[in-house]
PDB file of N, CA and C in Angstrom:
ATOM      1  N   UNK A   1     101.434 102.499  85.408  1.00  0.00           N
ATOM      2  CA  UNK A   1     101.035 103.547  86.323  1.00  0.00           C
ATOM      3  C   UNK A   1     100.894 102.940  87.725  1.00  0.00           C
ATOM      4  N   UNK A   2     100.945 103.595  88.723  1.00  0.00           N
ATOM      5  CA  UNK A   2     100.618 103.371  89.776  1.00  0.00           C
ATOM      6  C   UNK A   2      99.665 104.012  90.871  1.00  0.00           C
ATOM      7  N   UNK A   3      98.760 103.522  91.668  1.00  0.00           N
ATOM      8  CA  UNK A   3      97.870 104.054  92.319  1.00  0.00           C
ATOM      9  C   UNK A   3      97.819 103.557  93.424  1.00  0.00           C
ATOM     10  N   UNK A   4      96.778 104.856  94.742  1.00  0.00           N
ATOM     11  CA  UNK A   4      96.903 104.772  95.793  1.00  0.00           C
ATOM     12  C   UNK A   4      95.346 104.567  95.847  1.00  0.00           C
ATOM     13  N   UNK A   5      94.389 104.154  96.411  1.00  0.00           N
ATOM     14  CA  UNK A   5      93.025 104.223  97.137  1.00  0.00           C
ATOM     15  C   UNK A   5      92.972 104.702  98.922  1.00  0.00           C
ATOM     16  N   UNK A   6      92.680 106.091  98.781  1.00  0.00           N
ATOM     17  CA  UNK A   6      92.601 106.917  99.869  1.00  0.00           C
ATOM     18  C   UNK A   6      90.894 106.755 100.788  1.00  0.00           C
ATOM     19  N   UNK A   7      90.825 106.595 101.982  1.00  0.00           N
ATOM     20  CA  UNK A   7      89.587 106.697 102.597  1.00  0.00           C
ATOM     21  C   UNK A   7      89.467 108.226 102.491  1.00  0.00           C
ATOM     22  N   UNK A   8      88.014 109.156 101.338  1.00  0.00           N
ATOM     23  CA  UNK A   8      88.149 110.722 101.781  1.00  0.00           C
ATOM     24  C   UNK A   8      87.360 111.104 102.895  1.00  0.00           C
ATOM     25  N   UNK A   9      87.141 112.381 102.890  1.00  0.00           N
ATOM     26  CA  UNK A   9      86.763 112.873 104.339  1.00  0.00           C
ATOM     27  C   UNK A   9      85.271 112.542 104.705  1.00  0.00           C
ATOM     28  N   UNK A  10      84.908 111.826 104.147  1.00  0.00           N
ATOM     29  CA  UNK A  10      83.309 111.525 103.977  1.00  0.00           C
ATOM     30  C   UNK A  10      82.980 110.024 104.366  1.00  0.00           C
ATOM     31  N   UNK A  11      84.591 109.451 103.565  1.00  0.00           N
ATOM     32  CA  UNK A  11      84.250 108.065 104.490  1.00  0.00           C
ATOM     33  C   UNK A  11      83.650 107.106 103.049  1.00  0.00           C
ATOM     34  N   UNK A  12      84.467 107.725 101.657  1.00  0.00           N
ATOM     35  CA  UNK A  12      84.408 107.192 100.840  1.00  0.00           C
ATOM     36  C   UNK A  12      86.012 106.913 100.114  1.00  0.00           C
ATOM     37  N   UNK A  13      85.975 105.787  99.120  1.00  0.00           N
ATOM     38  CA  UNK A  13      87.097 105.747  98.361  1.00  0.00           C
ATOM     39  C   UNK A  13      87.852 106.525  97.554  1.00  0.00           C
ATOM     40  N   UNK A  14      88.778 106.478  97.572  1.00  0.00           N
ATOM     41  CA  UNK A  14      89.343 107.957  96.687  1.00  0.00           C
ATOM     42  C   UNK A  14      90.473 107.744  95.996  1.00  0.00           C
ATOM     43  N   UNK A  15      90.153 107.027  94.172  1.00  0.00           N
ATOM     44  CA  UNK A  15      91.865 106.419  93.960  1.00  0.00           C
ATOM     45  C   UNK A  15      92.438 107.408  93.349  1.00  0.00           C
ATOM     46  N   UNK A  16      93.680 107.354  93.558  1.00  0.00           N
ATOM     47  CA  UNK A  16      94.701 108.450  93.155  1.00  0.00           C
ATOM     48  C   UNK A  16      95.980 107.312  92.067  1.00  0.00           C
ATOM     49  N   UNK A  17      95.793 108.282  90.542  1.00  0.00           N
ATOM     50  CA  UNK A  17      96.564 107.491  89.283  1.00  0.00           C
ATOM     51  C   UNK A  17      98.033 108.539  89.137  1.00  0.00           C
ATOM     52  N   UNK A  18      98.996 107.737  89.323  1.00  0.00           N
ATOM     53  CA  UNK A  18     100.242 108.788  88.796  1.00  0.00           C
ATOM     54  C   UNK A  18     101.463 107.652  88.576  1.00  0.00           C
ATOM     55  N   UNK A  19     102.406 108.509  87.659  1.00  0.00           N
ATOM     56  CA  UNK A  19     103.072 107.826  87.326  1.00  0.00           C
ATOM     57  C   UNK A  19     104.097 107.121  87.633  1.00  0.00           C
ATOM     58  N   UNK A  20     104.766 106.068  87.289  1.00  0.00           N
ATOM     59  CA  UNK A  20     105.750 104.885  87.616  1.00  0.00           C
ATOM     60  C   UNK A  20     106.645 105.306  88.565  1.00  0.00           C
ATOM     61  N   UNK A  21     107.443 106.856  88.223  1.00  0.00           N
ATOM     62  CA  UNK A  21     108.688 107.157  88.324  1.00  0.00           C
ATOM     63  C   UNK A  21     108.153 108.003  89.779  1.00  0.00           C
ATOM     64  N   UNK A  22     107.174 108.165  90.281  1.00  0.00           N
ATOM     65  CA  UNK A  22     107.071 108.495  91.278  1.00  0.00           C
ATOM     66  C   UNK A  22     106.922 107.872  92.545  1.00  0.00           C
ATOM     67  N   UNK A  23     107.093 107.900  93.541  1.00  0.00           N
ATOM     68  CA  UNK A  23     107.042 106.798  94.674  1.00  0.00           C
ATOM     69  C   UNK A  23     105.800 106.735  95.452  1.00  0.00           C
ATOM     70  N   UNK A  24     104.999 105.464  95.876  1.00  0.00           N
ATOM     71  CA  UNK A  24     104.097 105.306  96.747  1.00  0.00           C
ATOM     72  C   UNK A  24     103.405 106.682  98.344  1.00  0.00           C
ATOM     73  N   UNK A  25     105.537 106.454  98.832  1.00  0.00           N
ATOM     74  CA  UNK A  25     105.295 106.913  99.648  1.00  0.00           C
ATOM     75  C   UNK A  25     105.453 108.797  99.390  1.00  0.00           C
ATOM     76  N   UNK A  26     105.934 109.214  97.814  1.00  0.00           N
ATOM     77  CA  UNK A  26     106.181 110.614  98.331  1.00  0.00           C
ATOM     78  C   UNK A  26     104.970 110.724  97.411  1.00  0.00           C
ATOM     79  N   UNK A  27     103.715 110.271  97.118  1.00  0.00           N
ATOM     80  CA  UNK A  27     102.621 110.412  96.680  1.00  0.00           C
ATOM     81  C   UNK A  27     101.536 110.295  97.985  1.00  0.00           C
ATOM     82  N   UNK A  28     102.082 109.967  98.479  1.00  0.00           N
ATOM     83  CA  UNK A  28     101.397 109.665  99.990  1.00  0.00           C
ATOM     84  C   UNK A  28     101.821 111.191 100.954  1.00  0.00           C
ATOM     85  N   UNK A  29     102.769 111.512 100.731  1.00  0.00           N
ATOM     86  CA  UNK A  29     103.047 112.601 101.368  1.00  0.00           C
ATOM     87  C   UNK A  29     102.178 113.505 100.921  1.00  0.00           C
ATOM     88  N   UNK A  30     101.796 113.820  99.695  1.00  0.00           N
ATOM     89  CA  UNK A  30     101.519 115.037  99.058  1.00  0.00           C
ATOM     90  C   UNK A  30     100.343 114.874  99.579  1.00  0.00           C
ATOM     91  N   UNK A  31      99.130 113.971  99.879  1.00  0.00           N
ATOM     92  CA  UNK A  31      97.825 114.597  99.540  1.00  0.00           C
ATOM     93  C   UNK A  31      97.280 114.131 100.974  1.00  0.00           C
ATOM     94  N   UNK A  32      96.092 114.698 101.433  1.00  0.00           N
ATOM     95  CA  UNK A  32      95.198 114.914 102.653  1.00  0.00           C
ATOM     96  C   UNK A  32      95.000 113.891 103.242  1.00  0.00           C
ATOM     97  N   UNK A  33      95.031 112.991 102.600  1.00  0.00           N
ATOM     98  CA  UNK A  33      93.873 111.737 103.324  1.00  0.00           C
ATOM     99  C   UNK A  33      94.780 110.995 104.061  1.00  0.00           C
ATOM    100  N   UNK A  34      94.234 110.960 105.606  1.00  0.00           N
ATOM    101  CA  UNK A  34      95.017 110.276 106.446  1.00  0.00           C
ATOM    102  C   UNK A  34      95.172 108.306 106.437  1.00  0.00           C
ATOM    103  N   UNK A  35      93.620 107.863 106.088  1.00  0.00           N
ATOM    104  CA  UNK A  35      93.310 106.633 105.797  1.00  0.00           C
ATOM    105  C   UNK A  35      93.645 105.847 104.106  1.00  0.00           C
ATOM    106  N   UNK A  36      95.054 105.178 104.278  1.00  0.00           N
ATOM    107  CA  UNK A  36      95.358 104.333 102.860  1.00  0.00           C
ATOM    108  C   UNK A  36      94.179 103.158 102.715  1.00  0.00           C
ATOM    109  N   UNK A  37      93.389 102.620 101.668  1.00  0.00           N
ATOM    110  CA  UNK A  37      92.876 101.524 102.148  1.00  0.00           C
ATOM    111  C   UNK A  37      93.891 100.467 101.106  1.00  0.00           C
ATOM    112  N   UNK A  38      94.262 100.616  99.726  1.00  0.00           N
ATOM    113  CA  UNK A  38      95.084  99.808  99.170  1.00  0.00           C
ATOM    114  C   UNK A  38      95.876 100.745  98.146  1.00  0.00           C
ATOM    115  N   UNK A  39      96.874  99.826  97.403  1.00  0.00           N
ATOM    116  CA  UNK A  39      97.982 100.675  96.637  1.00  0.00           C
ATOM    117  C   UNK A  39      98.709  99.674  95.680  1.00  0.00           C
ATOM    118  N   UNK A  40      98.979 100.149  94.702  1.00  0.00           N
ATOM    119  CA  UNK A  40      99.486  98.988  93.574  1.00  0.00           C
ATOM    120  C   UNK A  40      99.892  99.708  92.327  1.00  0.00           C
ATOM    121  N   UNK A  41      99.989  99.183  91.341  1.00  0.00           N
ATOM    122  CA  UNK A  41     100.019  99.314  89.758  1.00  0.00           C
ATOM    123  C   UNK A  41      98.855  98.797  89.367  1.00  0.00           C
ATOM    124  N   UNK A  42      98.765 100.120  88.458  1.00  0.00           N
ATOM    125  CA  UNK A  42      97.145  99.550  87.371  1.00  0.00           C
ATOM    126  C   UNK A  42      97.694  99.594  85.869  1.00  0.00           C
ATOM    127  N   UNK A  43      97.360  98.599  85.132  1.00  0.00           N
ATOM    128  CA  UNK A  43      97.645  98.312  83.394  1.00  0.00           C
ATOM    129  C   UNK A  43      96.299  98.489  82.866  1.00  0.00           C
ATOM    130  N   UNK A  44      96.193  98.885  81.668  1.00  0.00           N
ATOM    131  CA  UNK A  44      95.033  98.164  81.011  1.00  0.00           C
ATOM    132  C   UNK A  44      95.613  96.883  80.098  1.00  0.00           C
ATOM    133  N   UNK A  45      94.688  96.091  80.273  1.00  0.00           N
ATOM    134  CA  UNK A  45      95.368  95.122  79.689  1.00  0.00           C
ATOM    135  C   UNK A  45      93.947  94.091  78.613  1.00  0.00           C
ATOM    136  N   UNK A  46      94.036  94.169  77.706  1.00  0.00           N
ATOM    137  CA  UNK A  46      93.414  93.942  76.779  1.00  0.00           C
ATOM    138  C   UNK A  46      91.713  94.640  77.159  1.00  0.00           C
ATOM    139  N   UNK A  47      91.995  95.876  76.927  1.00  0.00           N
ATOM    140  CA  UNK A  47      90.638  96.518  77.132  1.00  0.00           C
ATOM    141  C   UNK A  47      90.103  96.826  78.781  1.00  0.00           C
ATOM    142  N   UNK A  48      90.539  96.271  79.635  1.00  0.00           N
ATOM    143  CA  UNK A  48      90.421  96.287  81.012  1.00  0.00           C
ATOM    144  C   UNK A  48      91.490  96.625  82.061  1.00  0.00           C
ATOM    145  N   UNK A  49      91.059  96.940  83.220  1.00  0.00           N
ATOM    146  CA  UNK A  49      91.920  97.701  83.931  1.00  0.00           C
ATOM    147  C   UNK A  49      92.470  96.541  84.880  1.00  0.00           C
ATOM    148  N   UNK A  50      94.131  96.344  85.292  1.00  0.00           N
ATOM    149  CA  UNK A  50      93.720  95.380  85.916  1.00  0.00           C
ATOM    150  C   UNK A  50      95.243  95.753  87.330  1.00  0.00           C
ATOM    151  N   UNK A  51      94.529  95.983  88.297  1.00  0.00           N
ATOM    152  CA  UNK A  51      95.544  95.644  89.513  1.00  0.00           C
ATOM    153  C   UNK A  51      96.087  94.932  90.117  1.00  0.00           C
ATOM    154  N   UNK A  52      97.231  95.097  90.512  1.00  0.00           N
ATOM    155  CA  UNK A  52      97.838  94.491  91.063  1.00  0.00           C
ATOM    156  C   UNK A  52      99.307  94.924  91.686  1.00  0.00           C
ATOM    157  N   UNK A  53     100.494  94.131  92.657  1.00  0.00           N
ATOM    158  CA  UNK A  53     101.121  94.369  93.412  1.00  0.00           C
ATOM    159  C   UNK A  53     101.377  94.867  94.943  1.00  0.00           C
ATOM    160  N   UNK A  54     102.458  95.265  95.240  1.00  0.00           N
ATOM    161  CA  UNK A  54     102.726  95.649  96.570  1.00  0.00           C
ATOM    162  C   UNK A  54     103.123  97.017  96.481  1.00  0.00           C
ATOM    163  N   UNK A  55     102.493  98.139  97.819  1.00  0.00           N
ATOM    164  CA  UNK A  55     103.442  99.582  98.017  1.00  0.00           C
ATOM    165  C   UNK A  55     104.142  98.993  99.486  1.00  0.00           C
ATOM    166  N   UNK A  56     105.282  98.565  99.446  1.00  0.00           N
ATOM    167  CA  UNK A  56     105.777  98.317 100.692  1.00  0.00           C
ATOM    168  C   UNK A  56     106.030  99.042 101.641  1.00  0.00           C
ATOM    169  N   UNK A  57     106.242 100.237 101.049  1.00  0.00           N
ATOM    170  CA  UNK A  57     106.453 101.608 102.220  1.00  0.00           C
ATOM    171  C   UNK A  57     105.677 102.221 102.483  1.00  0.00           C
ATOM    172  N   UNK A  58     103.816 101.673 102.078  1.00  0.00           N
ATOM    173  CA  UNK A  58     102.688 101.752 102.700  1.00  0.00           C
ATOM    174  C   UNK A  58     102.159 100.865 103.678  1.00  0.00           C
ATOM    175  N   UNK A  59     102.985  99.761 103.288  1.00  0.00           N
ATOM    176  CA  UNK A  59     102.132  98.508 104.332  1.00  0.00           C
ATOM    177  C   UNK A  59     100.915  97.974 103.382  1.00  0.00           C
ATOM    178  N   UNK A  60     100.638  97.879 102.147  1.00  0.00           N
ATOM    179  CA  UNK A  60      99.545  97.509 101.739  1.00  0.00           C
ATOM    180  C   UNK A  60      99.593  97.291 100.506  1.00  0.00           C
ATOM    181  N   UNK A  61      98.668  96.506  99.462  1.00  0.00           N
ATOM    182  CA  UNK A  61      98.811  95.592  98.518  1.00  0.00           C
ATOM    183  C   UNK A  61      97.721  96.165  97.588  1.00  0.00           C
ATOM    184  N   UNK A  62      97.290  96.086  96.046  1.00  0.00           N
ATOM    185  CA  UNK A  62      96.306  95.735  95.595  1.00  0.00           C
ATOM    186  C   UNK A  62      95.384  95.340  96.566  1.00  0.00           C
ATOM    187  N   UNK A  63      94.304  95.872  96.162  1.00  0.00           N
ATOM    188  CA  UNK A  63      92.437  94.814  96.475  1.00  0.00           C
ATOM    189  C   UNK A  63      91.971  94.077  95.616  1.00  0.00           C
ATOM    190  N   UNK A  64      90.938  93.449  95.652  1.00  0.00           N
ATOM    191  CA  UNK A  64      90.510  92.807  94.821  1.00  0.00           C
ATOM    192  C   UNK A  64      89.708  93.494  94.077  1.00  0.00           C
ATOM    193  N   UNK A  65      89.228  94.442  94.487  1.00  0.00           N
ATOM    194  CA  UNK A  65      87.945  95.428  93.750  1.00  0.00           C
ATOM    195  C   UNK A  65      88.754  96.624  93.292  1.00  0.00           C
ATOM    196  N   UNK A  66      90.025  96.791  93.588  1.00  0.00           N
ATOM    197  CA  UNK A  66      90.889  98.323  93.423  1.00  0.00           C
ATOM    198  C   UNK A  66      90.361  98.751  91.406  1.00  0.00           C
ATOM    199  N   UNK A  67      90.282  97.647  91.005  1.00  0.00           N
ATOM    200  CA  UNK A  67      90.140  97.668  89.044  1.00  0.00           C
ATOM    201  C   UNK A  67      88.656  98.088  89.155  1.00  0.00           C
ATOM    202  N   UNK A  68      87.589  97.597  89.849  1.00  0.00           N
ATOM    203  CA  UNK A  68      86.612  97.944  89.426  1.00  0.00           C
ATOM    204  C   UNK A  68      85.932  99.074  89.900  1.00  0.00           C
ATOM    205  N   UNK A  69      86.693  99.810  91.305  1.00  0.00           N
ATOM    206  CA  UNK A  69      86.789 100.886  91.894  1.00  0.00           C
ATOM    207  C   UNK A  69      87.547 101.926  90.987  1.00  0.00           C
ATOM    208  N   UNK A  70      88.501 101.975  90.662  1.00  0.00           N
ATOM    209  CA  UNK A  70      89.148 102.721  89.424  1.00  0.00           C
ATOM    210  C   UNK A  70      88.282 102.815  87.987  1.00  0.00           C
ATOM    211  N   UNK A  71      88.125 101.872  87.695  1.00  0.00           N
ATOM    212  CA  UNK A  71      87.260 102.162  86.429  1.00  0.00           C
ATOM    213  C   UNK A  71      85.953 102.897  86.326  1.00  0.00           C
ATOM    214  N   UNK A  72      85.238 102.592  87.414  1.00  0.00           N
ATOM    215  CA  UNK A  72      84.031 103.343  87.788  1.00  0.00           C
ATOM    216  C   UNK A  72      84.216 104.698  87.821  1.00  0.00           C
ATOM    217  N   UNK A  73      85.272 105.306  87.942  1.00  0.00           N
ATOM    218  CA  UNK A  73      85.231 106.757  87.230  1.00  0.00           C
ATOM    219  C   UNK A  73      85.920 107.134  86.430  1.00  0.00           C
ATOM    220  N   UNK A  74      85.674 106.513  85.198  1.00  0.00           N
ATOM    221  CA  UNK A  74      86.443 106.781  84.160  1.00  0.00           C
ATOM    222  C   UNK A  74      84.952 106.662  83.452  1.00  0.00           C
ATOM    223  N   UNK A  75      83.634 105.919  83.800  1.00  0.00           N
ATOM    224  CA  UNK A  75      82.260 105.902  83.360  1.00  0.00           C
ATOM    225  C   UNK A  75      81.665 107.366  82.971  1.00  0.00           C
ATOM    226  N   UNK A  76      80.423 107.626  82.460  1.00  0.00           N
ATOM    227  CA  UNK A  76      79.924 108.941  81.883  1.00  0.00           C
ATOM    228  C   UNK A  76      79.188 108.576  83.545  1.00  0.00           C
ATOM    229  N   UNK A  77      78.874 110.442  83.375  1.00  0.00           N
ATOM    230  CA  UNK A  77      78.223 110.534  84.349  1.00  0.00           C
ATOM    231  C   UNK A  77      76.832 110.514  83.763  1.00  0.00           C
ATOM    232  N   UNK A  78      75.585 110.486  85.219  1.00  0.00           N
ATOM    233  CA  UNK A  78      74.064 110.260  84.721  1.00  0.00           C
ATOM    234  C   UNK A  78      74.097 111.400  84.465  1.00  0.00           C
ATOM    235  N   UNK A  79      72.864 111.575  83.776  1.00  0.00           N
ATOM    236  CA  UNK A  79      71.661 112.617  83.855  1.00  0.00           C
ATOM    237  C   UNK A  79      72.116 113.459  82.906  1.00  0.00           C
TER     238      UNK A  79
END
């Protein structure tokens, strides 16, 4: 799969998961957020999520935190 991490209108992270066969940049077209902060492929890979690569026709790479930013909402919510 591949994903984008969007700055949203609030001035928070916002990752966006879709699939292989689609492109960085016409996934980038489709949705609101003017601010990319990173972009890559995510695997799970033995139980964990793990990023990595380049969107070149974003200008921008994996983060280092993009896996633990992604996974964090895949968590139950409180309360």
């Amino acid at each position: 799969m591949k994903y984008i991490i969007f700055e949203d209108f609030s001035g928070r992270p916002c990752p966006f998961i879709f699939p292989d066969k689609i492109r960085h940049e016409e996934m980038r077209e489709q949705l609101p957020y003017s601010v990319v902060i990173s972009a890559g492929y995510v695997d799970m890979i033995g139980g964990r999520l793990v990023c990595h690569g380049v969107a070149k026709e974003l200008g921008t790479q994996a983060g280092p935190d993009d896996a633990t930013m992604i996974a964090a909402n895949f968590e139950p919510a409180e309360g």
